[in-house]
PDB file of N, CA and C in Angstrom:
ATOM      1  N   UNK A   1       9.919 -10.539 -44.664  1.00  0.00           N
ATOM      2  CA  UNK A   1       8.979 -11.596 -44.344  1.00  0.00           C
ATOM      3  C   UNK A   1       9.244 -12.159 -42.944  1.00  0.00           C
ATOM      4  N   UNK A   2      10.523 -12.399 -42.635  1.00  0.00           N
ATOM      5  CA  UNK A   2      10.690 -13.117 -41.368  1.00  0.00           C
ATOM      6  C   UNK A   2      10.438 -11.606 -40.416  1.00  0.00           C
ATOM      7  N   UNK A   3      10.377 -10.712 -39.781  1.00  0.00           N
ATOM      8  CA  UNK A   3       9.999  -9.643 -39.310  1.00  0.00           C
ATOM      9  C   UNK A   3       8.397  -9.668 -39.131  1.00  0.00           C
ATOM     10  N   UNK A   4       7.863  -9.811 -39.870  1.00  0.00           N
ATOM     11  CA  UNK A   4       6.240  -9.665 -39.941  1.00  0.00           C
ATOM     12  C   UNK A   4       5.563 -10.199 -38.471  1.00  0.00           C
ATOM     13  N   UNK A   5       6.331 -11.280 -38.025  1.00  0.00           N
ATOM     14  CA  UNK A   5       6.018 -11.907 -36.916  1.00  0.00           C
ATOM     15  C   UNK A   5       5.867 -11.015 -35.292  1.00  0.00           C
ATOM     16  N   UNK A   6       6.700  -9.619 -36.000  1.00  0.00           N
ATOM     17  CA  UNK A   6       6.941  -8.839 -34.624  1.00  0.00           C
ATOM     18  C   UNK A   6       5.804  -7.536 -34.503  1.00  0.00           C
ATOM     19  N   UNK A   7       4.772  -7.649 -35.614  1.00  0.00           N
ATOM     20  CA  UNK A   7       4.449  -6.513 -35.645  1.00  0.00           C
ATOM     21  C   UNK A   7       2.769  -6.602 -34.687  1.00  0.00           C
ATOM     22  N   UNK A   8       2.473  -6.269 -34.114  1.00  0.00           N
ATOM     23  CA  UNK A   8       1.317  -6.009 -33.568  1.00  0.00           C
ATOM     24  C   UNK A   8       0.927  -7.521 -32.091  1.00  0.00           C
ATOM     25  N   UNK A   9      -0.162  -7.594 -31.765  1.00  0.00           N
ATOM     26  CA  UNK A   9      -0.132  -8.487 -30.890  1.00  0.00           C
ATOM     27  C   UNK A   9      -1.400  -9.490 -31.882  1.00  0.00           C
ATOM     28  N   UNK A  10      -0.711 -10.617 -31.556  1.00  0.00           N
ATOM     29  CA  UNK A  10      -1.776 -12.124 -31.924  1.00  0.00           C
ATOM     30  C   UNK A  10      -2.541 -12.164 -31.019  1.00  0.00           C
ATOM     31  N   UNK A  11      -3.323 -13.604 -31.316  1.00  0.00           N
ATOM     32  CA  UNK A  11      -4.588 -14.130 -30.256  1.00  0.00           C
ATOM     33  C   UNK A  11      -3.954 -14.895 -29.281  1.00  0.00           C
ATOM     34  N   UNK A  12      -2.822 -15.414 -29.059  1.00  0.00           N
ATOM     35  CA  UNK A  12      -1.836 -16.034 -28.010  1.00  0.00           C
ATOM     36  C   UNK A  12      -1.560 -14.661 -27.195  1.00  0.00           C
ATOM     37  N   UNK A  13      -1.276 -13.612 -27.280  1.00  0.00           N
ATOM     38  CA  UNK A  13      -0.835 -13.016 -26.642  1.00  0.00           C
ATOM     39  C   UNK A  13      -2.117 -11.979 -26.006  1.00  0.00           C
ATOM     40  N   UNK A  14      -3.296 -12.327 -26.579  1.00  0.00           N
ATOM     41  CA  UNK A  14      -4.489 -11.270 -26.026  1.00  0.00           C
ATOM     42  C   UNK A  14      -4.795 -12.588 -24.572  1.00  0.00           C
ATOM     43  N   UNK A  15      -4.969 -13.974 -24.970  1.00  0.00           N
ATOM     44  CA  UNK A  15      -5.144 -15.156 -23.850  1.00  0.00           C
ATOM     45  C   UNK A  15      -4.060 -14.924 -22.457  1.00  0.00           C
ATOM     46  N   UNK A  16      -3.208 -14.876 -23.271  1.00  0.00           N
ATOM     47  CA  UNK A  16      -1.978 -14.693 -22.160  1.00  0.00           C
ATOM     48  C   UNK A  16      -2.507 -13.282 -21.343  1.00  0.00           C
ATOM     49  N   UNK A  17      -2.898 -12.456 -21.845  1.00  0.00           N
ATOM     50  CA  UNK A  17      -3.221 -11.312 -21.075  1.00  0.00           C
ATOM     51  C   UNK A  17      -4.053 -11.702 -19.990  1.00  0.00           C
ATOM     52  N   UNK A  18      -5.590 -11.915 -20.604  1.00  0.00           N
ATOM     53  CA  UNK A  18      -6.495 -12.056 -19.957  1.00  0.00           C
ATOM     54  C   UNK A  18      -5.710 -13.612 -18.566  1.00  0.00           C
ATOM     55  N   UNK A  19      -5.465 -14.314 -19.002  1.00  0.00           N
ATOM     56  CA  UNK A  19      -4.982 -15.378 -17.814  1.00  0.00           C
ATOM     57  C   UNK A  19      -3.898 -14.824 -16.977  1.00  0.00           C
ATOM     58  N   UNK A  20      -3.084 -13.687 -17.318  1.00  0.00           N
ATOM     59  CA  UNK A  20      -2.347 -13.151 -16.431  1.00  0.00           C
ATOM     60  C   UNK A  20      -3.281 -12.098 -15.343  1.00  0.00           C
ATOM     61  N   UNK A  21      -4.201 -10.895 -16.065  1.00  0.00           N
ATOM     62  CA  UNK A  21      -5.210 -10.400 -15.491  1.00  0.00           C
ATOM     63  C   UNK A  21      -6.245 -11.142 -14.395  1.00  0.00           C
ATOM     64  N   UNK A  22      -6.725 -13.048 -15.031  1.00  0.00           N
ATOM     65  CA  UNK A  22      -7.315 -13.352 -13.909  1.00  0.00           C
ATOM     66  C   UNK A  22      -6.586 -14.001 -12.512  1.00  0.00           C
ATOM     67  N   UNK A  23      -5.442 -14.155 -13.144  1.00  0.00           N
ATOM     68  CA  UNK A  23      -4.281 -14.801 -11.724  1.00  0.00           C
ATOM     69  C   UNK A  23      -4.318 -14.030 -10.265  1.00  0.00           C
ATOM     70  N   UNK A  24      -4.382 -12.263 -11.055  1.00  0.00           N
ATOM     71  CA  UNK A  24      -4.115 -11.325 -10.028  1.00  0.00           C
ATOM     72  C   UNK A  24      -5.280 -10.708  -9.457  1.00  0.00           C
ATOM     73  N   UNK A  25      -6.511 -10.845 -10.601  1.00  0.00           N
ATOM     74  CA  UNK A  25      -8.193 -10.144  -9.705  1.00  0.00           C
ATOM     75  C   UNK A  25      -8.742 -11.299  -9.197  1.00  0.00           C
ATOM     76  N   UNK A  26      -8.786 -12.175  -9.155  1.00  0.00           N
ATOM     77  CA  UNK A  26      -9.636 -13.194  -8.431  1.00  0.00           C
ATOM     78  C   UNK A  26      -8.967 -13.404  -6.748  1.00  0.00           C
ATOM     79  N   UNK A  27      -7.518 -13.533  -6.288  1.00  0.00           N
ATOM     80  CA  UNK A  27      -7.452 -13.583  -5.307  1.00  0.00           C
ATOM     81  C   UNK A  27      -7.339 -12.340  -4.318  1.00  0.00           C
ATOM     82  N   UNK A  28      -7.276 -11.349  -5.520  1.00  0.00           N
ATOM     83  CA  UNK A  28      -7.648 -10.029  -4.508  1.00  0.00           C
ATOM     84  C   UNK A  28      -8.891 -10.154  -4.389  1.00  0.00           C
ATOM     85  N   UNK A  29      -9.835 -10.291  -5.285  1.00  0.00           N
ATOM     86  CA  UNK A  29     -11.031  -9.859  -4.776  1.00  0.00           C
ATOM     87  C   UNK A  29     -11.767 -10.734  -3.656  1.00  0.00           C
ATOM     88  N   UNK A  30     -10.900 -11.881  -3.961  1.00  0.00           N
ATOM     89  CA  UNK A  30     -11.530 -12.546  -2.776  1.00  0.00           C
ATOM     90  C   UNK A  30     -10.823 -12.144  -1.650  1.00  0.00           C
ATOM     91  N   UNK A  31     -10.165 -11.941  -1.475  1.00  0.00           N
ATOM     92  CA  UNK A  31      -9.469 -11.126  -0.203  1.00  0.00           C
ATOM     93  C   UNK A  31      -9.756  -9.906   0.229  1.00  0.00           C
ATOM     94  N   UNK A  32     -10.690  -9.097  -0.421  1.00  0.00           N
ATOM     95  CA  UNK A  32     -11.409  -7.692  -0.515  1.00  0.00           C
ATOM     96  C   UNK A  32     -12.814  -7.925   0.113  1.00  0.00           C
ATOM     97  N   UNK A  33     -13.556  -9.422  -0.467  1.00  0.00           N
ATOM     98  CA  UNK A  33     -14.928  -9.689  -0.190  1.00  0.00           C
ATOM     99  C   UNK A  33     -14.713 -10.102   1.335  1.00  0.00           C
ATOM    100  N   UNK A  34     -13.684 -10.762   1.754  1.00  0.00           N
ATOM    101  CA  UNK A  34     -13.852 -11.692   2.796  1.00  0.00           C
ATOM    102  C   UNK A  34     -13.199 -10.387   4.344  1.00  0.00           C
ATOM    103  N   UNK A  35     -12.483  -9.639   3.782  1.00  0.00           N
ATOM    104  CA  UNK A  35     -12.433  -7.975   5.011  1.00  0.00           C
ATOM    105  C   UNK A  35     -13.793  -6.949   4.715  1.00  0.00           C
ATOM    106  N   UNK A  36     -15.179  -7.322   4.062  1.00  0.00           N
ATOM    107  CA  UNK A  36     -15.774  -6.314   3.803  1.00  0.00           C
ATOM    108  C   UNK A  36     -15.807  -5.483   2.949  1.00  0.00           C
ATOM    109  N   UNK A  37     -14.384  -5.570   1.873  1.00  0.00           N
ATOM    110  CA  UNK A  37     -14.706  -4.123   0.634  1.00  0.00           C
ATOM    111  C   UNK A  37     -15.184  -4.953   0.260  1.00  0.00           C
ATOM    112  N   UNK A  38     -15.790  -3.949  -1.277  1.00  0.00           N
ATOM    113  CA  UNK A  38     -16.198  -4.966  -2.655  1.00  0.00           C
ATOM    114  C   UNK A  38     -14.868  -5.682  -3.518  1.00  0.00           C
ATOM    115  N   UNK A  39     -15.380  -6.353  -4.396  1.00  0.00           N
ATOM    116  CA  UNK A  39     -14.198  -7.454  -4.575  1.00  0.00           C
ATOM    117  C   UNK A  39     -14.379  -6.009  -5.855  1.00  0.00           C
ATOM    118  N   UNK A  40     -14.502  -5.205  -6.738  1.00  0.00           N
ATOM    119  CA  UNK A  40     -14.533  -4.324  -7.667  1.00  0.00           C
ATOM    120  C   UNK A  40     -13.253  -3.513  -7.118  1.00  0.00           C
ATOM    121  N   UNK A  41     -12.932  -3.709  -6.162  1.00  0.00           N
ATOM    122  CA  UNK A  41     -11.537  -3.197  -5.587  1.00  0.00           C
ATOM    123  C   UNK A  41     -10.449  -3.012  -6.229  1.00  0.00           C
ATOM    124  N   UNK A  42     -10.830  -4.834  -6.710  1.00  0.00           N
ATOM    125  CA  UNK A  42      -9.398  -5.605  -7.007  1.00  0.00           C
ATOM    126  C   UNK A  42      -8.656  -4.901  -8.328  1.00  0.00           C
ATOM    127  N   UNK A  43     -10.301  -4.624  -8.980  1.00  0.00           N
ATOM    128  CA  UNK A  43      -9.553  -3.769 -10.461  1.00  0.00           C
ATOM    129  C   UNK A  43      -8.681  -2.675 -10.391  1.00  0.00           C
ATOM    130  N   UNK A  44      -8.334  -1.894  -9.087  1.00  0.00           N
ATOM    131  CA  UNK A  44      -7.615  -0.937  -8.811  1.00  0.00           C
ATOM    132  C   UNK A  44      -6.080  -1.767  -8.855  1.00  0.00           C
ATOM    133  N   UNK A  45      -5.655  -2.696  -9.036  1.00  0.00           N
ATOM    134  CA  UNK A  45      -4.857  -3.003  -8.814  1.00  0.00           C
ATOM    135  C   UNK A  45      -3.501  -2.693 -10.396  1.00  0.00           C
ATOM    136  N   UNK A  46      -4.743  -2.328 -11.216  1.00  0.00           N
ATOM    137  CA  UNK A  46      -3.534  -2.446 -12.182  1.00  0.00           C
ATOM    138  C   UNK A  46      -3.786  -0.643 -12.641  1.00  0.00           C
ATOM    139  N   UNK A  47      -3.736   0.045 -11.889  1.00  0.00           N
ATOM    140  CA  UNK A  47      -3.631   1.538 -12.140  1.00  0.00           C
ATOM    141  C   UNK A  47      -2.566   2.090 -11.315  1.00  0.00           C
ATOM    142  N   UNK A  48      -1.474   2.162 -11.363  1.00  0.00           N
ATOM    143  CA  UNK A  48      -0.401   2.932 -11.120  1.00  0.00           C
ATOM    144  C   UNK A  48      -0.449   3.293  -9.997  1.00  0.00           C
ATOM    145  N   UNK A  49       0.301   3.723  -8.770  1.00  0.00           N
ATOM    146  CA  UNK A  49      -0.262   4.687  -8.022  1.00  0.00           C
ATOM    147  C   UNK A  49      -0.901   4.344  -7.245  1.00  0.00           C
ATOM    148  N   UNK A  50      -2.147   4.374  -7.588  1.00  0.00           N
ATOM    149  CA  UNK A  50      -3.478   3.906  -7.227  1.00  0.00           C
ATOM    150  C   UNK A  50      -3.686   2.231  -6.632  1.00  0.00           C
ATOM    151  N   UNK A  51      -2.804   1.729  -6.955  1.00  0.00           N
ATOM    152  CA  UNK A  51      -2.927   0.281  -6.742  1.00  0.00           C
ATOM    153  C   UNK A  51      -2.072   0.685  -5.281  1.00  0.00           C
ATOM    154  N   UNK A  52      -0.774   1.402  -5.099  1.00  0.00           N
ATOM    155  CA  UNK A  52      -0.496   1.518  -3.534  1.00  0.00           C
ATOM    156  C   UNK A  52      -1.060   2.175  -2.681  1.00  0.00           C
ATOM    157  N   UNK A  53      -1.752   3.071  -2.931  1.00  0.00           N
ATOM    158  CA  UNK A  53      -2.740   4.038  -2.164  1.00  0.00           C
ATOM    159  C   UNK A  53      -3.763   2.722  -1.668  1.00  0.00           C
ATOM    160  N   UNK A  54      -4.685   2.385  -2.549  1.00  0.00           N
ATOM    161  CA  UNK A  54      -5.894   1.282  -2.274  1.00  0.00           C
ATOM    162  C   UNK A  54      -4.995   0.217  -1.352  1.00  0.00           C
ATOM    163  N   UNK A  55      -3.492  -0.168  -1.481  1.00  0.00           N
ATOM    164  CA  UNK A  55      -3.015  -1.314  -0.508  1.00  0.00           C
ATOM    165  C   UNK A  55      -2.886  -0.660   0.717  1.00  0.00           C
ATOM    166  N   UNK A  56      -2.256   0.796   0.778  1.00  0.00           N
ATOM    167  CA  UNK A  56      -2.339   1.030   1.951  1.00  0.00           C
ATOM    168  C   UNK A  56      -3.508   1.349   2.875  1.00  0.00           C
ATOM    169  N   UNK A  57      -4.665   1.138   1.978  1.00  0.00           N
ATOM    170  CA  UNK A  57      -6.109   1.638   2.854  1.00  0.00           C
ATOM    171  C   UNK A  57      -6.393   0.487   3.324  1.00  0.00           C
ATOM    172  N   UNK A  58      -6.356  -0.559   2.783  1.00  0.00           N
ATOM    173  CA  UNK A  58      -6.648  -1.998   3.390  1.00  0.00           C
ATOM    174  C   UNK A  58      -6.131  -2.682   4.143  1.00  0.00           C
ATOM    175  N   UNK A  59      -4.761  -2.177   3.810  1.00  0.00           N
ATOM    176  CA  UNK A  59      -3.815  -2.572   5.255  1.00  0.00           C
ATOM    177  C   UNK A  59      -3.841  -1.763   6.429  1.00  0.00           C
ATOM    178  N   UNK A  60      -4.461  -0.711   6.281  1.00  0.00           N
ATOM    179  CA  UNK A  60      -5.067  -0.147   7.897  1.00  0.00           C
ATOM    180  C   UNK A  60      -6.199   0.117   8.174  1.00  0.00           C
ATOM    181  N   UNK A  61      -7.265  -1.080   7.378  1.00  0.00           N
ATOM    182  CA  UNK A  61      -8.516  -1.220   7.418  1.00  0.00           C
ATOM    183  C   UNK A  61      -8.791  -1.733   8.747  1.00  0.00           C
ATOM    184  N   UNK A  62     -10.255  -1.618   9.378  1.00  0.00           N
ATOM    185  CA  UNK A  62     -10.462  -2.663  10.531  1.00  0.00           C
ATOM    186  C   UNK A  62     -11.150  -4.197   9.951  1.00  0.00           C
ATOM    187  N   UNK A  63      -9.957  -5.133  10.218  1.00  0.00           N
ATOM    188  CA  UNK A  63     -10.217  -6.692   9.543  1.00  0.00           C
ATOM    189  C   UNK A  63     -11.854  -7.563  10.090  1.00  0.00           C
ATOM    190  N   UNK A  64     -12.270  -8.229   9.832  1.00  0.00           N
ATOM    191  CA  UNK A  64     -13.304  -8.571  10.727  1.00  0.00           C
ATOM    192  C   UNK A  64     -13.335  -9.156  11.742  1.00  0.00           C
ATOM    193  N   UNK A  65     -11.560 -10.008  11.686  1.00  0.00           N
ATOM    194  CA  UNK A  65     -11.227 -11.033  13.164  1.00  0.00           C
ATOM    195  C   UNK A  65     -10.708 -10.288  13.936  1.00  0.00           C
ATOM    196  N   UNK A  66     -10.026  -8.793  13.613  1.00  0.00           N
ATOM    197  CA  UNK A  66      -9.891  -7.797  14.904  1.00  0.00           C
ATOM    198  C   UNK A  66     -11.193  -6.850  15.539  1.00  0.00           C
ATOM    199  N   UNK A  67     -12.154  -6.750  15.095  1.00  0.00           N
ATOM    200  CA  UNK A  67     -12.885  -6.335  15.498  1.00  0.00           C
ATOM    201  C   UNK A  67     -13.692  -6.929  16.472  1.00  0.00           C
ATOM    202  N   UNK A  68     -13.393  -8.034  16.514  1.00  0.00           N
ATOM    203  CA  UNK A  68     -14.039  -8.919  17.828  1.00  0.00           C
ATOM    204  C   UNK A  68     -13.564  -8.862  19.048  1.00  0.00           C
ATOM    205  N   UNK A  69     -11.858  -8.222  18.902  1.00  0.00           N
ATOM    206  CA  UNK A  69     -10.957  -8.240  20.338  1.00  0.00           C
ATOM    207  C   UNK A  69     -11.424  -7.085  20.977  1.00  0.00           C
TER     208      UNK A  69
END
């Protein structure tokens, strides 16, 4: 009986997900919208791999305040 508590995931822990998930897509994407990608970017962020590939494309993106120099 005392065990039962460990087995599967509750509704505390599906909230906790989703509020950990929006901590990390909302300020990427706003940081995606405001250099020109789409903020749909941001969802790359939680795929393996793929989340450093997509950082390194943006970090040698052309920004919009360098493109003025």
């Amino acid at each position: 009986m005392m065990e039962y508590w460990m087995y599967g995931y509750g509704p505390v822990h599906w909230v906790w997900l989703i509020v950990m998930i929006a901590v990390v897509i909302y300020p990427v994407s706003r940081i995606l919208g405001r250099i020109g990608f789409s903020p749909l970017w941001s969802i790359l962020m939680f795929i393996p791999l793929v989340n450093l590939v997509a950082l390194w494309i943006v970090a040698f993106a052309d920004w919009p305040g360098r493109r003025q120099e």
